[in-house]
N, C-alpha and C. Protein backbone atom coordinates (compact mmCIF):
# COMPACT_ATOMS: atom_id res chain seq x y z
N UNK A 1 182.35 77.95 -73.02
CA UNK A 1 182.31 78.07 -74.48
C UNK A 1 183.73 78.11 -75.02
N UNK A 2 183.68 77.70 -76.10
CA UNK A 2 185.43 77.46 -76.35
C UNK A 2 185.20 78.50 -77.36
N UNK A 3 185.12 79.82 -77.15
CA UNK A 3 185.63 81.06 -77.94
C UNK A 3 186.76 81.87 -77.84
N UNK A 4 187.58 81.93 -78.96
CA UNK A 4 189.20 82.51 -78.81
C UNK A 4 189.20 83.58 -79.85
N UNK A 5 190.59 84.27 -79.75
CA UNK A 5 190.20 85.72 -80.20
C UNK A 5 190.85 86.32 -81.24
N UNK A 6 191.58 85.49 -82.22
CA UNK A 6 191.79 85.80 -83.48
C UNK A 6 191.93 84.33 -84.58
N UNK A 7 190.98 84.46 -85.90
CA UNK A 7 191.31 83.21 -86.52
C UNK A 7 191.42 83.84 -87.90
N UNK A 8 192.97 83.37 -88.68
CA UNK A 8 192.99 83.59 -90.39
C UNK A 8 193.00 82.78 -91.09
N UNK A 9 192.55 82.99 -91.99
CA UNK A 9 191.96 81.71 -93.06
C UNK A 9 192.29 82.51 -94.08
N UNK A 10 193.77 81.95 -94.73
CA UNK A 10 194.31 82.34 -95.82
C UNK A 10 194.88 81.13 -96.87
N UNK A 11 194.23 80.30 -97.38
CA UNK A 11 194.45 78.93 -98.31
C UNK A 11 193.92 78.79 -99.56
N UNK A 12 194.71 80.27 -100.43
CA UNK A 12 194.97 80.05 -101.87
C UNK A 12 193.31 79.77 -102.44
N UNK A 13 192.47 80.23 -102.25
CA UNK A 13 190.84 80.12 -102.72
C UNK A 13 190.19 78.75 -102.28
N UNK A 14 190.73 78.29 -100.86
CA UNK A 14 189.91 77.33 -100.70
C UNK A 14 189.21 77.84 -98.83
N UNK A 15 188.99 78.97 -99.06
CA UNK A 15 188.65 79.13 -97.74
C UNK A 15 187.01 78.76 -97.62
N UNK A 16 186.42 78.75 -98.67
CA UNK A 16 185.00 78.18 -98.46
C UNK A 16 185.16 76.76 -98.14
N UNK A 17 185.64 75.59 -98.31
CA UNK A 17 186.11 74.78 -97.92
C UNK A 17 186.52 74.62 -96.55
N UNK A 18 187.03 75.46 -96.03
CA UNK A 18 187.62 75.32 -94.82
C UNK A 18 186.52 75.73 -93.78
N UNK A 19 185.41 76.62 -94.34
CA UNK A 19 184.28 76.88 -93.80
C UNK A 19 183.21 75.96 -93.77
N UNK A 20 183.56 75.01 -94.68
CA UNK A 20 182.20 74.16 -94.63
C UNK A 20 182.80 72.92 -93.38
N UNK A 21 183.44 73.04 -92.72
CA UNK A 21 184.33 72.20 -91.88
C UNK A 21 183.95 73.01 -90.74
N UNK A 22 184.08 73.83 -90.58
CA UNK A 22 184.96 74.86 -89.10
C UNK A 22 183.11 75.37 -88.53
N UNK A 23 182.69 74.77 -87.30
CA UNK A 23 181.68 75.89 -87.04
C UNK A 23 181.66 76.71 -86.16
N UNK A 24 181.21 77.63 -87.41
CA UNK A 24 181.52 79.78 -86.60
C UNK A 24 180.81 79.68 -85.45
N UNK A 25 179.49 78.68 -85.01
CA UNK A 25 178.23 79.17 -83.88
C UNK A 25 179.00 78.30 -82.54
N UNK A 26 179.91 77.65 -83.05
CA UNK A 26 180.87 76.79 -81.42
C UNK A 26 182.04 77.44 -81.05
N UNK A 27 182.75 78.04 -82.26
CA UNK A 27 184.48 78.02 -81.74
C UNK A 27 184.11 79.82 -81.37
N UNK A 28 183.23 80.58 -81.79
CA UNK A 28 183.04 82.18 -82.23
C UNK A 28 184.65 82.89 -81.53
N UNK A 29 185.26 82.83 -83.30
CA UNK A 29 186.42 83.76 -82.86
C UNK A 29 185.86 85.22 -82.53
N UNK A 30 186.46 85.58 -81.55
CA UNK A 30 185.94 86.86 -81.72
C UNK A 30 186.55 87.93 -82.91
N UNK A 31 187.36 87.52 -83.81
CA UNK A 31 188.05 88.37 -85.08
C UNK A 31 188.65 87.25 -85.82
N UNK A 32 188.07 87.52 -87.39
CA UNK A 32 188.51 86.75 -88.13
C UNK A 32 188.73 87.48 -89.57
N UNK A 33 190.38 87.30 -89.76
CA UNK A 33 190.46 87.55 -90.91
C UNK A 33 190.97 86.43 -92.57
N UNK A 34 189.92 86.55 -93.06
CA UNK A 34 189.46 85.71 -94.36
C UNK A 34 190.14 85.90 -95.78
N UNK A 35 190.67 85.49 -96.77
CA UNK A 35 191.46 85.94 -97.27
C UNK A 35 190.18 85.62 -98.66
N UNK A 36 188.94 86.63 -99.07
CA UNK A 36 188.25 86.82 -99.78
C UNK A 36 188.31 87.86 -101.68
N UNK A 37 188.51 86.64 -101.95
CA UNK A 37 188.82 87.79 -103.18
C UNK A 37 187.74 88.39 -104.04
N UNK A 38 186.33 88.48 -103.52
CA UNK A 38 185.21 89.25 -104.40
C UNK A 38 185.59 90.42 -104.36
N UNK A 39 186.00 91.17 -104.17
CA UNK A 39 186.52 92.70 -104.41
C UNK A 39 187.33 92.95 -105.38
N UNK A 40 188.19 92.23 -106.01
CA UNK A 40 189.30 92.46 -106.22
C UNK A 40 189.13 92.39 -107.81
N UNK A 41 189.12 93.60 -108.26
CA UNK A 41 189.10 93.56 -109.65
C UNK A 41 189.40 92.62 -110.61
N UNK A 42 190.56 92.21 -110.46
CA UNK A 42 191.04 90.73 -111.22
C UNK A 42 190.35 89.76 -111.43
N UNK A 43 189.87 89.36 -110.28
CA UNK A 43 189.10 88.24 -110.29
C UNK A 43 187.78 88.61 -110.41
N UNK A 44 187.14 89.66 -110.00
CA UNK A 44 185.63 89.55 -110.55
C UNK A 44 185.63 89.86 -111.94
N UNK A 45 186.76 90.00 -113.17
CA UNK A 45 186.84 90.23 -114.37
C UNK A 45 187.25 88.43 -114.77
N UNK A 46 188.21 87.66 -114.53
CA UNK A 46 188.95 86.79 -114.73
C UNK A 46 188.11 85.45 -114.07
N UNK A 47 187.43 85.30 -112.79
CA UNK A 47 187.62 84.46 -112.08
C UNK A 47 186.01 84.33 -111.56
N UNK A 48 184.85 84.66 -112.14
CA UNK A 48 183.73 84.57 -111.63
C UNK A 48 183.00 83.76 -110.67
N UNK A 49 183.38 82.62 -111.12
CA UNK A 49 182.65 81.66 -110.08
C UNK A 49 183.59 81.47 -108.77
N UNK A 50 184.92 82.03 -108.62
CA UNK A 50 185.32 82.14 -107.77
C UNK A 50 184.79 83.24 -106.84
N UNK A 51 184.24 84.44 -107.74
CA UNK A 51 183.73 85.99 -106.66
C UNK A 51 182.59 85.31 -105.83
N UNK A 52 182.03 84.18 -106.93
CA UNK A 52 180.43 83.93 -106.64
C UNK A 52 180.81 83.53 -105.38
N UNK A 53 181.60 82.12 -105.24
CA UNK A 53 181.90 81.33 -104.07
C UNK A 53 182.81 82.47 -103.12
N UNK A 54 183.22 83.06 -102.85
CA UNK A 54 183.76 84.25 -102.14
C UNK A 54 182.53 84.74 -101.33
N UNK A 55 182.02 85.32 -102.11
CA UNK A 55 180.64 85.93 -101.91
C UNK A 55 179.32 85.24 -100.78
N UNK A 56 179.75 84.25 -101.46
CA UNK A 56 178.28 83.25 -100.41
C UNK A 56 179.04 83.15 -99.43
N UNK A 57 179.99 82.85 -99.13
CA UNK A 57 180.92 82.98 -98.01
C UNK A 57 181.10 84.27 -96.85
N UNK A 58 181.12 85.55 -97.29
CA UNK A 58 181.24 86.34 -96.87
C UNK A 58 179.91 86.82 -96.11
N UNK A 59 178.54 86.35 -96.98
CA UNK A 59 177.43 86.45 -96.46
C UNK A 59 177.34 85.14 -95.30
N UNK A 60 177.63 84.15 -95.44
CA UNK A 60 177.38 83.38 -94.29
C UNK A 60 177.95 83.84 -93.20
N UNK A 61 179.17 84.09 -93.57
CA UNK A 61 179.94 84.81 -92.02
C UNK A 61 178.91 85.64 -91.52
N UNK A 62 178.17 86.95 -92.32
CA UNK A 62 178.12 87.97 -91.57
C UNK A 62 176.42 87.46 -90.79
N UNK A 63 175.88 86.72 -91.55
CA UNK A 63 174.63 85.72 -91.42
C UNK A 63 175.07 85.00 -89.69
N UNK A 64 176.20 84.44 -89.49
CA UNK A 64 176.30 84.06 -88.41
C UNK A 64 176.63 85.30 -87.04
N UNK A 65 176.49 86.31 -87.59
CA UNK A 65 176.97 87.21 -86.50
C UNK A 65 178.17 88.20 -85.99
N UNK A 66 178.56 87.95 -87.59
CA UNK A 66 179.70 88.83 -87.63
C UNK A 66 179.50 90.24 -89.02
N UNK A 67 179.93 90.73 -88.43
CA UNK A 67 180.42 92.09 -89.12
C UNK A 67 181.61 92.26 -89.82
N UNK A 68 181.87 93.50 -91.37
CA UNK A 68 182.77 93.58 -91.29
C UNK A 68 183.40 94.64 -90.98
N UNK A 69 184.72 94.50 -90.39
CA UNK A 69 184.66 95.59 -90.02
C UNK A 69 185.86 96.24 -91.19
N UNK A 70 186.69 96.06 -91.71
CA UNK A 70 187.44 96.36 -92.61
C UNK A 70 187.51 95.16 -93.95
N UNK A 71 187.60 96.01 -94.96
CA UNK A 71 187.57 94.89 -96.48
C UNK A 71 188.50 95.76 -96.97
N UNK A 72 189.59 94.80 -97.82
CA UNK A 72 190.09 95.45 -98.87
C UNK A 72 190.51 94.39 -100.54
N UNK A 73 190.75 94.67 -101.18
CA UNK A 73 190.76 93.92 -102.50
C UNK A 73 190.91 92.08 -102.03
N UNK A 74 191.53 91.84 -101.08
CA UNK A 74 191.79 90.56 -100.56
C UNK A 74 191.49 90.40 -99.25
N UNK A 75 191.90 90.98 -98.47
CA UNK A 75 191.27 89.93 -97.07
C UNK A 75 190.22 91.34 -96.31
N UNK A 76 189.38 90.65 -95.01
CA UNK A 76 188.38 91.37 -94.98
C UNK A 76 188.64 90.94 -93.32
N UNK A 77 188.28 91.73 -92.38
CA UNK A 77 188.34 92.05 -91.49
C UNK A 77 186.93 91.41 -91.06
N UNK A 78 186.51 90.32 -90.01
CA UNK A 78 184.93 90.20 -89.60
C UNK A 78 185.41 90.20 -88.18
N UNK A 79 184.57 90.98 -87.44
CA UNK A 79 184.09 91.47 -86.13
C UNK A 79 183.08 90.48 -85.18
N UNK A 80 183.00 89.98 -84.14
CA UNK A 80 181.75 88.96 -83.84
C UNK A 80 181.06 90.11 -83.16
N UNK A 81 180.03 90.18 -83.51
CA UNK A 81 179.00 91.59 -82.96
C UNK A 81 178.48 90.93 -81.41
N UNK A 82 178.67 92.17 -80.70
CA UNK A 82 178.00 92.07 -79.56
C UNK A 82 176.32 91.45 -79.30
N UNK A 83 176.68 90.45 -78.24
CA UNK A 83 174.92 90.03 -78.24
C UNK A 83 174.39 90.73 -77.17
């Protein structure tokens, strides 16, 4: 299995993009940190359809098997949970 053990995905609000490319169920980093801005006050005031797209994102990750394990206003910590 070609699984390796840290991946960041930090590209200025196009990381859903980079997700619709990359698949989580072949490469399974085992830690990935995402540079998600639904938390972040600013933008869920300023930037809505960006939280939205953040958001569906963050649920697919955890949908594929990951956890998070740390979030903060911008990037979020996902865990690949034990099978």
């Amino acid at each position: 299995s070609p699984e390796f053990d840290l991946l960041v995905v930090d590209v200025e609000g196009s990381e859903p993009e980079v997700f619709e490319c990359f698949d989580i169920q072949k490469w399974k980093p085992k830690v990935m940190i995402v540079e998600l801005i639904d938390l972040h006050p600013d933008f869920v005031i300023g930037a809505p359809e960006a939280v939205d797209r953040c958001k569906r994102l963050r649920n697919k990750i955890c949908a594929n098997g990951y956890k998070e394990f740390e979030a903060n206003a911008i990037n979020t910590i996902f865990v690949l949970e034990e099978e």
